[in-house]
N, C-alpha and C. Protein backbone atom coordinates (compact mmCIF):
# COMPACT_ATOMS: atom_id res chain seq x y z
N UNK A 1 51.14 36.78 78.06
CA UNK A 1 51.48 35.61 78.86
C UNK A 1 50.85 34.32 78.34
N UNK A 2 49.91 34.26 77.43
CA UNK A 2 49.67 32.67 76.74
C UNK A 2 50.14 32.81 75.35
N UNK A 3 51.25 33.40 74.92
CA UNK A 3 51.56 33.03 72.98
C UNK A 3 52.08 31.67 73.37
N UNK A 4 52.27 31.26 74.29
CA UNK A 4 52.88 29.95 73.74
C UNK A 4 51.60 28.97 74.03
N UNK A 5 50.55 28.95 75.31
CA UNK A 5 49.53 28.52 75.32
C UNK A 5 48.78 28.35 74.00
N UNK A 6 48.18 29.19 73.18
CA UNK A 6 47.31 29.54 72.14
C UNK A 6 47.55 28.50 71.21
N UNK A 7 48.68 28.16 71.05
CA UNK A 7 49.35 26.74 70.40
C UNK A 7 48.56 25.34 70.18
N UNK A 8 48.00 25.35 71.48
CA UNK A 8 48.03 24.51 71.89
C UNK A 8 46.21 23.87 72.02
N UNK A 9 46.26 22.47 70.99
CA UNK A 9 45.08 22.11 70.37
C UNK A 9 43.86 22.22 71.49
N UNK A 10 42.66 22.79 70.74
CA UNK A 10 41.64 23.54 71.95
C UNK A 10 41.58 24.36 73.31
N UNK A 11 42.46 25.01 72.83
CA UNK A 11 43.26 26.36 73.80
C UNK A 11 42.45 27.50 73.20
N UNK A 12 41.30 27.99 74.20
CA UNK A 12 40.64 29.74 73.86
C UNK A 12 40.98 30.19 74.90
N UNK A 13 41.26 31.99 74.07
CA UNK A 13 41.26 32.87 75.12
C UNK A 13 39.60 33.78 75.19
N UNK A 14 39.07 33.73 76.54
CA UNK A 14 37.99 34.50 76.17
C UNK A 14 36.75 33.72 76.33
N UNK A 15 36.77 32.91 76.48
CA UNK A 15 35.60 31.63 76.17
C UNK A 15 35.74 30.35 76.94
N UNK A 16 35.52 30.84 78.54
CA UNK A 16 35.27 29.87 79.88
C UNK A 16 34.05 28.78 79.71
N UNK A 17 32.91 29.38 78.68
CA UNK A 17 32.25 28.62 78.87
C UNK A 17 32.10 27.60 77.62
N UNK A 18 33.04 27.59 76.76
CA UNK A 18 33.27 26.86 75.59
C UNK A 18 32.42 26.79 74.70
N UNK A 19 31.58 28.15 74.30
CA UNK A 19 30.84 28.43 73.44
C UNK A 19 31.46 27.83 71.92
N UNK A 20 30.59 26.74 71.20
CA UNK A 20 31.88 26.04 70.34
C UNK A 20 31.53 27.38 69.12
N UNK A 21 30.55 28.46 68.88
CA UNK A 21 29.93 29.34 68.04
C UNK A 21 31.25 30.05 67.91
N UNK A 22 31.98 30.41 68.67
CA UNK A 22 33.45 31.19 68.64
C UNK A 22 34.47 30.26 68.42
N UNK A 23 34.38 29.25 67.91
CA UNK A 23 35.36 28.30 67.24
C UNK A 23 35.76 26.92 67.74
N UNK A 24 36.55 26.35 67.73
CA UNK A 24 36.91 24.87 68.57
C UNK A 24 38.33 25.17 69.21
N UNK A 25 39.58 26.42 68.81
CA UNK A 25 40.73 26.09 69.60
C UNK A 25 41.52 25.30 68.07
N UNK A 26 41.24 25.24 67.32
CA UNK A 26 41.97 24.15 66.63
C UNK A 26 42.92 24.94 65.35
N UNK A 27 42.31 26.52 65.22
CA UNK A 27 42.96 27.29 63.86
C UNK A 27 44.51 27.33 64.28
N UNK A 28 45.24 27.98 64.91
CA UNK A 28 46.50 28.23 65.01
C UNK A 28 47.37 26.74 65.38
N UNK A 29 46.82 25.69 66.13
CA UNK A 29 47.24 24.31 65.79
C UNK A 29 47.88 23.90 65.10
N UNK A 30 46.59 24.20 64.10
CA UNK A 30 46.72 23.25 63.12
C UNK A 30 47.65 23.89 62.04
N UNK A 31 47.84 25.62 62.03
CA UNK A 31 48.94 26.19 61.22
C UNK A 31 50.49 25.91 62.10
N UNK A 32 50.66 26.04 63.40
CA UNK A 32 51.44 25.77 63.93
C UNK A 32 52.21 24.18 63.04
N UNK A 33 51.47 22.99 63.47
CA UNK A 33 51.92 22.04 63.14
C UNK A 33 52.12 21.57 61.19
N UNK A 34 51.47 22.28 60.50
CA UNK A 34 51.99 23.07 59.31
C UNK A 34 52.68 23.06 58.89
N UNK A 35 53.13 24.26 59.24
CA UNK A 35 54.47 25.07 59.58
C UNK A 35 55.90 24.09 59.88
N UNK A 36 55.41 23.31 60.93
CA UNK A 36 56.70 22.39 61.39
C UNK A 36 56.90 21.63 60.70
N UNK A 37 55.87 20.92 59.75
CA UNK A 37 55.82 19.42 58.99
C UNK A 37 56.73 20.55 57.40
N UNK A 38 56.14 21.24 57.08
CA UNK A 38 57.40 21.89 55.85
C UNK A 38 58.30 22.77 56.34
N UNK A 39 58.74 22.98 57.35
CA UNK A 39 59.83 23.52 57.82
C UNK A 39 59.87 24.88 57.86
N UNK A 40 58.86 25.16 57.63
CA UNK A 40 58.44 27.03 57.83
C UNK A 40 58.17 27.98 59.37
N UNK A 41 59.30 29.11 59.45
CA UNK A 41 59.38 29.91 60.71
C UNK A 41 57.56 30.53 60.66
N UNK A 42 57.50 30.15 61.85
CA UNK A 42 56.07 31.16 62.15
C UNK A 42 56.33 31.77 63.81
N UNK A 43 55.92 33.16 62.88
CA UNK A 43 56.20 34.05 64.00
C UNK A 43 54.68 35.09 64.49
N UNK A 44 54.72 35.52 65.84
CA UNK A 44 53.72 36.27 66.21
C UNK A 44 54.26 37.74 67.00
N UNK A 45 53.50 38.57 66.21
CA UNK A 45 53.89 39.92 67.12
C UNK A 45 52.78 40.30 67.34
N UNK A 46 52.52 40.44 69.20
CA UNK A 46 51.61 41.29 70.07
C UNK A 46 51.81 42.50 70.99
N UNK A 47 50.82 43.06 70.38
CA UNK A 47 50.98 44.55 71.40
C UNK A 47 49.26 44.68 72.00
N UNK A 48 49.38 44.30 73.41
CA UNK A 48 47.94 44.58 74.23
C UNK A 48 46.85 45.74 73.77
N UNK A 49 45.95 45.58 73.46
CA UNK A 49 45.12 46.54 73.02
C UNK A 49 45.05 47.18 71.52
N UNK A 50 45.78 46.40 70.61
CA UNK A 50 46.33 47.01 69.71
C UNK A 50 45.86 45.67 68.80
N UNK A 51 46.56 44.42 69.12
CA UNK A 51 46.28 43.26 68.26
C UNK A 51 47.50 42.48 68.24
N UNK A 52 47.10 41.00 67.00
CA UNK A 52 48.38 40.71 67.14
C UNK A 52 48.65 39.99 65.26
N UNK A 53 49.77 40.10 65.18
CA UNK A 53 50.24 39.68 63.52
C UNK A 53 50.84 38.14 63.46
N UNK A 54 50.41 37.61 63.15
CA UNK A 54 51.34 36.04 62.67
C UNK A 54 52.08 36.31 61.43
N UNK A 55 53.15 35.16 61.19
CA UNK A 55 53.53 35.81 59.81
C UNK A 55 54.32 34.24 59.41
N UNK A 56 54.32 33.93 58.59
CA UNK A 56 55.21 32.23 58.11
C UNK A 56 56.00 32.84 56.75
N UNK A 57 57.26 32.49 57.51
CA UNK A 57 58.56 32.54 56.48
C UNK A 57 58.68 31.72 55.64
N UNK A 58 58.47 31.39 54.42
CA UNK A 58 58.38 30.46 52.89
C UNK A 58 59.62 30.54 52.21
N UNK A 59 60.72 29.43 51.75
CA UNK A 59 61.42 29.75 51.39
C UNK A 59 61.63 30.24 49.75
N UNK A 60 62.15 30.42 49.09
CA UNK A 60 62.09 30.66 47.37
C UNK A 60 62.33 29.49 47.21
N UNK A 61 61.64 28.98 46.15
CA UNK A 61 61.98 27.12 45.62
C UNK A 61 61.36 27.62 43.84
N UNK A 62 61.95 26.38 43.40
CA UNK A 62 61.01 26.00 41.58
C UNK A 62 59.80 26.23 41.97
N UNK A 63 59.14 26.47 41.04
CA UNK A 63 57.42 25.88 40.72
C UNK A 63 57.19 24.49 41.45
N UNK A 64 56.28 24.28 41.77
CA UNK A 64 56.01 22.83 42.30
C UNK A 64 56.24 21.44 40.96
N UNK A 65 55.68 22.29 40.09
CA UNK A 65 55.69 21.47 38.54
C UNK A 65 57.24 21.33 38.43
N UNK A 66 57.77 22.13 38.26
CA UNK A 66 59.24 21.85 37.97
C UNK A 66 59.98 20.68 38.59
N UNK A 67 59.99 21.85 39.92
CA UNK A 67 60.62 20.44 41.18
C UNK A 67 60.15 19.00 41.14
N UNK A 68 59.19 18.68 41.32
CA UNK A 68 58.87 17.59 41.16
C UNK A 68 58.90 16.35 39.96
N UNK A 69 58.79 17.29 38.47
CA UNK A 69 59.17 17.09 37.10
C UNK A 69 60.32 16.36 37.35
N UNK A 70 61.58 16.91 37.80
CA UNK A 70 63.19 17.13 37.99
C UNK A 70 63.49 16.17 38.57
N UNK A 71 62.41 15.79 39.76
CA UNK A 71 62.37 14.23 40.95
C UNK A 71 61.78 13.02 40.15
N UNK A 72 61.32 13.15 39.04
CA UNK A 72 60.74 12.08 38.53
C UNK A 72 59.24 11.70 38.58
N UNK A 73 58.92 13.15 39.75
CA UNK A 73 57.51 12.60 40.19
C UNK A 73 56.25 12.87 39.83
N UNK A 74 55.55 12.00 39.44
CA UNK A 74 53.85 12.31 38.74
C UNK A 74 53.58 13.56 39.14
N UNK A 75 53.01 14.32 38.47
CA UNK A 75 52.27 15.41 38.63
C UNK A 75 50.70 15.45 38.51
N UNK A 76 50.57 15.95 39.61
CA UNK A 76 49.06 16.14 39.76
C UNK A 76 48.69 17.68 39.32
N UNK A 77 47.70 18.11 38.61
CA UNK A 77 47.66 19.22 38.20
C UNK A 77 46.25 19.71 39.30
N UNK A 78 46.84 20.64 40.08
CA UNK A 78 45.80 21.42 40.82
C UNK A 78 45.35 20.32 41.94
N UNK A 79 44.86 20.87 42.95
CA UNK A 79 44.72 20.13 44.53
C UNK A 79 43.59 18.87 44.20
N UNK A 80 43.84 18.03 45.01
CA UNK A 80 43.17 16.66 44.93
C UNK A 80 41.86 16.44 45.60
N UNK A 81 41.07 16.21 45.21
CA UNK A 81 39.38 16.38 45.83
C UNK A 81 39.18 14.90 46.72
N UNK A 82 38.90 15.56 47.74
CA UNK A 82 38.22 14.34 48.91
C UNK A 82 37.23 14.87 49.53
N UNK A 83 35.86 13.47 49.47
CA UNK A 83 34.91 13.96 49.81
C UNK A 83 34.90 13.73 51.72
N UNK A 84 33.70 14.00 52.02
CA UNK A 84 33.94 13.70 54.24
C UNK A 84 32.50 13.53 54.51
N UNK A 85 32.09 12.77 55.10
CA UNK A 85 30.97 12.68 55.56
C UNK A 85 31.24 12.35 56.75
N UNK A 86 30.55 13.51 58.24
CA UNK A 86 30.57 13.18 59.44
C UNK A 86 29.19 13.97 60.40
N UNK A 87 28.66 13.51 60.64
CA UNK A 87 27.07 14.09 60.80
C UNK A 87 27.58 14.97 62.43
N UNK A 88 28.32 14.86 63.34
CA UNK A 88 28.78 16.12 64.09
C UNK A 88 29.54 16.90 63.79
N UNK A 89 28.93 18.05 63.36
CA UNK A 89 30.02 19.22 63.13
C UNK A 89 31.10 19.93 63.01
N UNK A 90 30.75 19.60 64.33
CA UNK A 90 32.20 20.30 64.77
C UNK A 90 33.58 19.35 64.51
N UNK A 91 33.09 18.06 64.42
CA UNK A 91 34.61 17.02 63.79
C UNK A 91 34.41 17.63 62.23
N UNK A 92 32.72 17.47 61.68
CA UNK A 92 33.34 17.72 60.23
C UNK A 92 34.05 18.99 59.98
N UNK A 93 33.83 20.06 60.67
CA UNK A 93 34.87 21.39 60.90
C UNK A 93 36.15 21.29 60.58
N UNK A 94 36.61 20.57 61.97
CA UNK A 94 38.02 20.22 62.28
C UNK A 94 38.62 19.46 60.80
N UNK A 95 38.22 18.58 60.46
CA UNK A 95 38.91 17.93 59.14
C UNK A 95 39.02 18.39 58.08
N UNK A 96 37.82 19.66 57.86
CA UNK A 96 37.79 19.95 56.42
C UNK A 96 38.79 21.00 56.71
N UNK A 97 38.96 21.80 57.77
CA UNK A 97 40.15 23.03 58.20
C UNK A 97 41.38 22.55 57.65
N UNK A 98 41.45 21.22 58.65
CA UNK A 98 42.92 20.99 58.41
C UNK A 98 43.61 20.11 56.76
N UNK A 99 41.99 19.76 55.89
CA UNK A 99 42.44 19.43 55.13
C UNK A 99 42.92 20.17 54.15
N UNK A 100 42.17 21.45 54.05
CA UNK A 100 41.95 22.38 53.65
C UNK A 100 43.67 23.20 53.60
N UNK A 101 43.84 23.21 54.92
CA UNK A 101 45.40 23.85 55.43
C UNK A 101 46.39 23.29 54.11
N UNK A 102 46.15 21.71 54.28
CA UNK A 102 47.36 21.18 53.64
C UNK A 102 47.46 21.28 52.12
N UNK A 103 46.14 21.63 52.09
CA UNK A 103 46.24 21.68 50.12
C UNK A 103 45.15 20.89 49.22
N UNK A 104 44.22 20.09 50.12
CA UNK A 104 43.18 19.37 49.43
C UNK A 104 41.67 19.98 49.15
N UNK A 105 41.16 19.80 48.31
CA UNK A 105 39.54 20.34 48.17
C UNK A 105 38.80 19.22 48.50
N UNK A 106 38.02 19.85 49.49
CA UNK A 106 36.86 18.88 50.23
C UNK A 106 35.33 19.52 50.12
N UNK A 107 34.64 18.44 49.47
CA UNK A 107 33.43 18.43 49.53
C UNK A 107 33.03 17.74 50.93
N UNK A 108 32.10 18.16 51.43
CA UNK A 108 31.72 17.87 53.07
C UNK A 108 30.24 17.89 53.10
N UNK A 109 29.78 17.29 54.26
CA UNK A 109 28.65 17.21 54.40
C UNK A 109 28.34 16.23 55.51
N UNK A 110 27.02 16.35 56.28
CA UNK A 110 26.90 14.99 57.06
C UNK A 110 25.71 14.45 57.04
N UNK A 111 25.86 13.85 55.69
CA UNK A 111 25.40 12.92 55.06
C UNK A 111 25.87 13.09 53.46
N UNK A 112 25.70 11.79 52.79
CA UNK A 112 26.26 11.61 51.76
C UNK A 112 24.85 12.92 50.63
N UNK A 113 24.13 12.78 51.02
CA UNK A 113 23.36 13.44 50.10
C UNK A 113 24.46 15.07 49.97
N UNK A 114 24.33 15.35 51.36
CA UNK A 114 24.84 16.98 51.32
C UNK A 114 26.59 17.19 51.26
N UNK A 115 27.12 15.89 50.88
CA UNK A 115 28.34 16.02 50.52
C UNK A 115 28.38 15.93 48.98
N UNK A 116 27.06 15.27 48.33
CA UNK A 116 26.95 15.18 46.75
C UNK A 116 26.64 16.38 46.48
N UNK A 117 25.82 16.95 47.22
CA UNK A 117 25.19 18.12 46.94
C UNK A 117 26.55 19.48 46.89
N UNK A 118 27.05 19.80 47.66
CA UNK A 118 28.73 20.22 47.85
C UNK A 118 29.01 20.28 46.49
N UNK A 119 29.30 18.94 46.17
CA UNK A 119 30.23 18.64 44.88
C UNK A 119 30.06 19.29 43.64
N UNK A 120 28.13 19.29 43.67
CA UNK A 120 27.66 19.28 42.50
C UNK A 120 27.46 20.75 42.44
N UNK A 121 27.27 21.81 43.44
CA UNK A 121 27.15 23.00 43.15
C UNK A 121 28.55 23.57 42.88
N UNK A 122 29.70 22.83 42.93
CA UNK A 122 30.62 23.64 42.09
C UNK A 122 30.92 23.92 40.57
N UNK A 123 31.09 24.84 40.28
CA UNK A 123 31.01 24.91 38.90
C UNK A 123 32.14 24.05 38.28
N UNK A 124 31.67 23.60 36.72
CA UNK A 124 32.39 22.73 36.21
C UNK A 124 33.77 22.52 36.08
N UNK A 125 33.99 23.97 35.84
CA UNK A 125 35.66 24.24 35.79
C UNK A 125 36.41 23.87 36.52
N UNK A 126 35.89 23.51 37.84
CA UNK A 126 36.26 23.21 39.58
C UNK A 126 36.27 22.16 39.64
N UNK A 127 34.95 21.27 39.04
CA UNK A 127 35.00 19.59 39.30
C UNK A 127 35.87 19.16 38.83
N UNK A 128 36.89 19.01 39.89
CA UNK A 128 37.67 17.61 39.24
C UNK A 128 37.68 16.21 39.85
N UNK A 129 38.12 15.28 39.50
CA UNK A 129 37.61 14.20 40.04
C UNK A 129 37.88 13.65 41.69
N UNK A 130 36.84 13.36 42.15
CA UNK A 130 37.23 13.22 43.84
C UNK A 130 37.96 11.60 43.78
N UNK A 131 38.84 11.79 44.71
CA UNK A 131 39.48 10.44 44.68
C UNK A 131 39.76 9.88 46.23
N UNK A 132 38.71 10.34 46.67
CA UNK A 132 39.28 9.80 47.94
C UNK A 132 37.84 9.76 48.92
N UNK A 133 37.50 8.79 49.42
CA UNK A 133 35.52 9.22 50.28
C UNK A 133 36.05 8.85 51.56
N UNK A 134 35.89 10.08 52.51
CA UNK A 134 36.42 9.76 54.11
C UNK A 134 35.15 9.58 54.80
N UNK A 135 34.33 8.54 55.76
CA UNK A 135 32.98 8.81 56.13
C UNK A 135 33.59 7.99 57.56
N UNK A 136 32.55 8.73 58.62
CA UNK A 136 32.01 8.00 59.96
C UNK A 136 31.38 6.96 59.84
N UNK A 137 31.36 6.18 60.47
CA UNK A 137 30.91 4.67 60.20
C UNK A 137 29.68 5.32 61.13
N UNK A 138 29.30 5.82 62.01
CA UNK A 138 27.59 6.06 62.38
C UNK A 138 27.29 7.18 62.16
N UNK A 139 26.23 7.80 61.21
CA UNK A 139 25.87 8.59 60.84
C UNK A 139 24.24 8.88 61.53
N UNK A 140 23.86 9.57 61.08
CA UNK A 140 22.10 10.32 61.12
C UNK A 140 21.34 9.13 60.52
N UNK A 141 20.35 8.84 61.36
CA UNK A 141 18.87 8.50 60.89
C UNK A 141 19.12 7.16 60.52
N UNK A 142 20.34 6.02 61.52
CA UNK A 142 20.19 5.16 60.95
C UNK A 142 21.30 5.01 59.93
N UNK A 143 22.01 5.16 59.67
CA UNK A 143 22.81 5.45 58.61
C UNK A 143 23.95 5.12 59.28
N UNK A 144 25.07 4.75 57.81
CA UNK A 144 26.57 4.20 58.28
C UNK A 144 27.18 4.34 57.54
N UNK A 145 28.93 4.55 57.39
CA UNK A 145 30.05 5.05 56.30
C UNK A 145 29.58 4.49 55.50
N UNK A 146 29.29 3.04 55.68
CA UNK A 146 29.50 2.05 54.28
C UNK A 146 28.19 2.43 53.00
N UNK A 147 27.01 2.79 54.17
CA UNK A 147 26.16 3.24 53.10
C UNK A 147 26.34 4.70 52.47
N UNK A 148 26.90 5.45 52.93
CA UNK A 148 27.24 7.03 52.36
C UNK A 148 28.69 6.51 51.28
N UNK A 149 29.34 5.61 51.59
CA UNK A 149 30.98 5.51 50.56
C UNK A 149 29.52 5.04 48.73
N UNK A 150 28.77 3.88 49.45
CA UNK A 150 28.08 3.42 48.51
C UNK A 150 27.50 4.30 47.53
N UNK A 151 26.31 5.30 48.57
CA UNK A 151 25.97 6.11 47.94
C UNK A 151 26.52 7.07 47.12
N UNK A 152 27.59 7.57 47.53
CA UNK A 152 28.82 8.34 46.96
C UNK A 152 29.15 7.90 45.64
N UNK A 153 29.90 6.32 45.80
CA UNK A 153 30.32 6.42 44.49
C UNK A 153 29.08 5.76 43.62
N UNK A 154 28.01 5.71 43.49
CA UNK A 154 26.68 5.79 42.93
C UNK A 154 26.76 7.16 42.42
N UNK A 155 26.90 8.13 43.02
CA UNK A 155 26.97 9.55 42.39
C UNK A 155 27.71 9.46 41.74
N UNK A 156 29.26 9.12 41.97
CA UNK A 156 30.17 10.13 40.90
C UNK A 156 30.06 8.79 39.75
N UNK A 157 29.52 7.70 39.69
CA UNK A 157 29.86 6.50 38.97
C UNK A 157 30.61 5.77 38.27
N UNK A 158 31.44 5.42 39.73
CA UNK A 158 32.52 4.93 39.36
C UNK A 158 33.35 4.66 41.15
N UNK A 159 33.96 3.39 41.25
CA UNK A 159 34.47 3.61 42.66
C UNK A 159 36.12 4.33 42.64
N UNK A 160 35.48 4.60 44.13
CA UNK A 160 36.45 5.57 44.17
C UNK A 160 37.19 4.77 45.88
N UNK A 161 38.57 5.17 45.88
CA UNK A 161 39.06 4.90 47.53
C UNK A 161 38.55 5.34 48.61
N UNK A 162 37.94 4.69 49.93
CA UNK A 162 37.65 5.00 50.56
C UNK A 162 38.32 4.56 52.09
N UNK A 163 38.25 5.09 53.03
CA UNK A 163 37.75 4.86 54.77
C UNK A 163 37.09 5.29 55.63
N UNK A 164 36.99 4.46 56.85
CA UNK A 164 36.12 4.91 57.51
C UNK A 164 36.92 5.53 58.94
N UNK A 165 36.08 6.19 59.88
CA UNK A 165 36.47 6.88 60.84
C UNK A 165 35.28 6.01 62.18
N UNK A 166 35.83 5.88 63.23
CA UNK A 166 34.57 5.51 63.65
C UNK A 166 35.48 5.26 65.31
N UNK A 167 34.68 5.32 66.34
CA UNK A 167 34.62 5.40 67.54
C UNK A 167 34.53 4.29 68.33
N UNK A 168 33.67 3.51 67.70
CA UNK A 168 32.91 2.51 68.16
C UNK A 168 33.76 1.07 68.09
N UNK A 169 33.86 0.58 69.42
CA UNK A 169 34.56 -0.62 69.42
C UNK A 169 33.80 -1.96 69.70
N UNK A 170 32.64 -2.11 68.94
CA UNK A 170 32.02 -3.15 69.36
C UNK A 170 32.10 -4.78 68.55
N UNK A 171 32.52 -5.17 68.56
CA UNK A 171 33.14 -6.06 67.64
C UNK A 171 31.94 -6.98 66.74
N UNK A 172 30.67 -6.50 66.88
CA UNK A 172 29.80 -6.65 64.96
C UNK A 172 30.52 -5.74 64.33
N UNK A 173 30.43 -4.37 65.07
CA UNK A 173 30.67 -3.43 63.90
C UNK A 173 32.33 -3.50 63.31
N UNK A 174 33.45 -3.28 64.12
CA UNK A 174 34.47 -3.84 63.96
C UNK A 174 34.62 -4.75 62.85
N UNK A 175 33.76 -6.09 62.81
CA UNK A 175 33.61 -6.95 61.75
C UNK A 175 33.38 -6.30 60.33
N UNK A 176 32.17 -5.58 60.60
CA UNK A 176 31.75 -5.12 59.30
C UNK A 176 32.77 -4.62 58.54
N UNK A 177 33.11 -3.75 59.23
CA UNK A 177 34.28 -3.05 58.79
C UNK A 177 35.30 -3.34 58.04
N UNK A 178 36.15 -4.98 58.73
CA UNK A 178 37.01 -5.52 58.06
C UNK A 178 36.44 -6.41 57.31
N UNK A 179 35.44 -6.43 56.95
CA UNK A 179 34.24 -7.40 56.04
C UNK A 179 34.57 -6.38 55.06
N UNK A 180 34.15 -5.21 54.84
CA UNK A 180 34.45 -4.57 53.82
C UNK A 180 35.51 -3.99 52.88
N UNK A 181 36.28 -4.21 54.04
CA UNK A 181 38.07 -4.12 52.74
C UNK A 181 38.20 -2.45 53.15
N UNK A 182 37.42 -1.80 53.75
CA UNK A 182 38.41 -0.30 54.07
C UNK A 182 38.92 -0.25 55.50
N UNK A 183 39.69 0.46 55.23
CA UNK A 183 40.82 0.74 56.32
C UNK A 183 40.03 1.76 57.47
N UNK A 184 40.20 1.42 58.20
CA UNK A 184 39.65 2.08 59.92
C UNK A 184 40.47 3.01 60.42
N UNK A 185 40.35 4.06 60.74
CA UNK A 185 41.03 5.25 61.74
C UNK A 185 39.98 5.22 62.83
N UNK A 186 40.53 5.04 64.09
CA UNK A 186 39.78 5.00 65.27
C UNK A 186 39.79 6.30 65.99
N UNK A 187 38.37 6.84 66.42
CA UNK A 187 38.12 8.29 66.69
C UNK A 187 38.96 8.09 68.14
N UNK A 188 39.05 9.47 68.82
CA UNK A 188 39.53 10.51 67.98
C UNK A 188 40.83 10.31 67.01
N UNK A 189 40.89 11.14 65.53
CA UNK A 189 41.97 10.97 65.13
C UNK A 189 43.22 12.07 64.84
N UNK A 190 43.89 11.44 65.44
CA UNK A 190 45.26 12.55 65.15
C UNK A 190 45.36 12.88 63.82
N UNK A 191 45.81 14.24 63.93
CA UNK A 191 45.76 14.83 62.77
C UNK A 191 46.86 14.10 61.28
N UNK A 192 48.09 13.81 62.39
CA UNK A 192 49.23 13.47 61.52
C UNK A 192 49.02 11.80 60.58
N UNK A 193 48.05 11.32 61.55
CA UNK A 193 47.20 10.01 61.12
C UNK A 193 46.33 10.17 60.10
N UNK A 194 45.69 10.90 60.20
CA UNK A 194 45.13 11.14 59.17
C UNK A 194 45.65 11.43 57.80
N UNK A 195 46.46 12.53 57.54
CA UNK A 195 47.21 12.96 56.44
C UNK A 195 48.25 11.87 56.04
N UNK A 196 48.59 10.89 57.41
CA UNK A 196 49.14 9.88 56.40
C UNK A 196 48.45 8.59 56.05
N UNK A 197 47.20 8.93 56.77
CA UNK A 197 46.49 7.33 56.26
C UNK A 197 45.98 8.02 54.35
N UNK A 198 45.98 9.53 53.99
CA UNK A 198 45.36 9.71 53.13
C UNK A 198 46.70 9.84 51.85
N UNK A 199 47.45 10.01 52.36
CA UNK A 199 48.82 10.02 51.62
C UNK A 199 48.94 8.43 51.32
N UNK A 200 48.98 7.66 51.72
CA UNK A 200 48.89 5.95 51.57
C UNK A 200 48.31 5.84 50.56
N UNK A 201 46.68 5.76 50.95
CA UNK A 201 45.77 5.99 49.76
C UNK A 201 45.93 6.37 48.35
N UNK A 202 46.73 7.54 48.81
CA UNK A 202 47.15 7.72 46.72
C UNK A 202 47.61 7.15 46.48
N UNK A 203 48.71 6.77 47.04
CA UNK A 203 49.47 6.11 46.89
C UNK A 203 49.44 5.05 45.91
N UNK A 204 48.52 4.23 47.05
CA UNK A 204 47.89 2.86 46.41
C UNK A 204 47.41 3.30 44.82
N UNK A 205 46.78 4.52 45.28
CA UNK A 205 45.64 4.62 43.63
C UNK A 205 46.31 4.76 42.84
N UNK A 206 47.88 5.68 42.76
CA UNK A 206 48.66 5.70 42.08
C UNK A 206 49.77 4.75 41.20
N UNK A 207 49.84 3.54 41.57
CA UNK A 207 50.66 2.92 41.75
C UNK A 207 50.40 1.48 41.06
């Protein structure tokens, strides 16, 4: 009696008291909405006491290289690295899941140190270049996007595209913000906002 509930963003079964240790509600969401954005059947079979199976219907297509070759369109070889800095958890959770879902490699952390740190313990073969720094404009200990984007591209040396995420409507900070030339997503952020404020972004870089 809830498959269609379960859907539905921060929907648990089992967990009255919202223990966030058993998850946030956000995994099947975020495949759900997935699913709909490339046009893929997702299906669930349950039997009480037994369990239950999801399953997403994919259609046969070219290689991605091909297809896209054929469209004219740049090819990117292998998934695109974006770093995240968000010092509560459970948001940095939620973003790296769903970025994760769509096809991007994210270095994470909340703080810029432990998102460098991320980066740098992957082995070389893996590093490829991050092109994209997503940070909270209020961080830990005093700290703010603009100084973690800074610090960031101090690490990889060299700037890289960035924005910020941020909650806060107080109009210094507001200022700062558009003082600095990056683009603002105001918390909370929709998911579909997101993936297209980051799709823009290449855009730009691309272009």
């Amino acid at each position: 009696d809830q498959q269609t509930a379960i859907y539905d963003e921060f929907f648990q079964l089992n967990n009255p008291a919202r223990d966030r240790e058993k998850g946030l509600g956000l995994g099947l969401p975020i495949v759900r909405r997935t699913a709909d954005l490339l046009g893929h059947r997702l299906q669930m079979a349950s039997m009480e006491e037994q369990g239950s199976m999801f399953s997403i219907t994919v259609p046969l297509t070219a290689p991605p290289s091909q297809a896209l070759a054929a469209a004219g369109t740049p090819v990117v070889s292998g998934p695109r690295h974006i770093m995240v800095v968000d010092d509560e958890p459970d948001v940095l959770d939620a973003i790296c899941q769903l970025l994760t879902v769509v096809g991007y490699r994210v270095h994470a952390g909340r703080s810029a140190v432990e998102a460098a740190r991320m980066h740098k313990s992957m082995p070389d073969r893996d590093r490829s270049p991050v092109e994209l720094i997503i940070a909270d404009y209020r961080l830990e200990n005093g700290a703010n996007g603009l100084d973690a984007i800074k610090e960031l591209q101090s690490y990889l040396g060299r700037p890289v595209q960035a924005f910020l995420l941020s909650g806060d409507t107080s109009p210094s900070v507001l200022k700062l913000i558009s003082d600095s030339g990056y683009r603002l997503l105001n918390k909370p952020v929709d998911g579909d906002d997101l993936q297209r404020a980051i799709a823009e972004t290449f855009q730009l870089t691309s272009s």
